[in-house]
Protein backbone atom coordinates (compact mmCIF):
# COMPACT_ATOMS: atom_id res chain seq x y z
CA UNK A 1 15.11 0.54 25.87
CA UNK A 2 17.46 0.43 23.19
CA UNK A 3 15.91 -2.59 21.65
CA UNK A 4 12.90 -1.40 21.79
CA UNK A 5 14.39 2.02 19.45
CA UNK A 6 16.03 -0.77 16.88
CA UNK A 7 12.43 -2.41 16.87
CA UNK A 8 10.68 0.94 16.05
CA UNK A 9 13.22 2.08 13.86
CA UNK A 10 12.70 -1.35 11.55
CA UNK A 11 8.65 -1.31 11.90
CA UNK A 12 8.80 2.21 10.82
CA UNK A 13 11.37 1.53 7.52
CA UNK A 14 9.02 -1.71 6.39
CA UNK A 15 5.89 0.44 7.05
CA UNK A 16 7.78 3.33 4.23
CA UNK A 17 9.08 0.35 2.14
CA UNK A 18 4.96 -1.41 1.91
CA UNK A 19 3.62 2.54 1.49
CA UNK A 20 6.31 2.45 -1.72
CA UNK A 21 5.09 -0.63 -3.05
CA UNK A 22 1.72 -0.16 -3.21
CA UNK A 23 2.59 3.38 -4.60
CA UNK A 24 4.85 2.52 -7.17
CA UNK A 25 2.28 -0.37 -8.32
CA UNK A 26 0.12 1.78 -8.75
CA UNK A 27 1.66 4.56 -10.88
CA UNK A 28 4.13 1.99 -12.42
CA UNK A 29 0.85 0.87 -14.43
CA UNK A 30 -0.32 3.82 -14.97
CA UNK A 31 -3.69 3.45 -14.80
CA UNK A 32 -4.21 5.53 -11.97
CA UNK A 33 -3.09 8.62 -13.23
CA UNK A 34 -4.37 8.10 -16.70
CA UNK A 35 -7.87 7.62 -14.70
CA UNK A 36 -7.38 10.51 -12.89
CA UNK A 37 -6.53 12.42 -16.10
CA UNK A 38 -9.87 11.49 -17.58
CA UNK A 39 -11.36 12.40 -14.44
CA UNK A 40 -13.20 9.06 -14.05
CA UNK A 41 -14.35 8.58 -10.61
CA UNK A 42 -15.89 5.27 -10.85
CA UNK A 43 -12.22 3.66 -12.64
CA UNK A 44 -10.40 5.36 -9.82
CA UNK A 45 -12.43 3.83 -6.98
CA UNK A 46 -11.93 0.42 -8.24
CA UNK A 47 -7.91 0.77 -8.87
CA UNK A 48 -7.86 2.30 -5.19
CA UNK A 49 -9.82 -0.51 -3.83
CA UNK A 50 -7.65 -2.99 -5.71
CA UNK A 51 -4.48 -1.46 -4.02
CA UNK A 52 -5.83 -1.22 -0.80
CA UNK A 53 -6.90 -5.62 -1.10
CA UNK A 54 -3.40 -6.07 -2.22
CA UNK A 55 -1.89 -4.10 0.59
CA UNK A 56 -3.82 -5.90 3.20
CA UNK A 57 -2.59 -9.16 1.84
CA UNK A 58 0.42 -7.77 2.27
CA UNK A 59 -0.17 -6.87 5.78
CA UNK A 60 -1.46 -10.57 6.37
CA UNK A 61 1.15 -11.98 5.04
CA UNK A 62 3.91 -10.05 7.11
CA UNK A 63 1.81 -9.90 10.18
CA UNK A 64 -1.35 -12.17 10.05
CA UNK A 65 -3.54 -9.00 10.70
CA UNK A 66 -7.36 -10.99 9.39
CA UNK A 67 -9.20 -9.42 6.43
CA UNK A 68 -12.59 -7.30 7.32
């Protein structure tokens, strides 16, 4: 039982440290905001879609979880 706590515990702290990642990627290069600034919907789908590819090779890489 108390393995299985320790095991949570660590899936849920990589989980917040990959959700940081891709958020700080993202507003590190600022393109997201700025695109969301300009209010240009077609600029923010394709930065959103980029993050989301790179966190599922993240995920596959950590996990092996196959691409859809």
């Amino acid at each position: 039982m108390l393995f299985g706590i320790i095991v949570l515990t660590v899936l849920f702290a990589l989980l917040i440290m990959a959700i940081g990642l891709v958020e700080t990627s993202c507003y590190d290069s600022g393109k997201l905001r700025k695109a969301m600034e300009e209010s240009d919907k077609e600029r923010i789908v394709r930065i959103v879609k980029a993050e989301d590819t790179m966190f599922k090779r993240l995920l596959k890489k950590t996990k092996g979880v196959k691409d859809e």
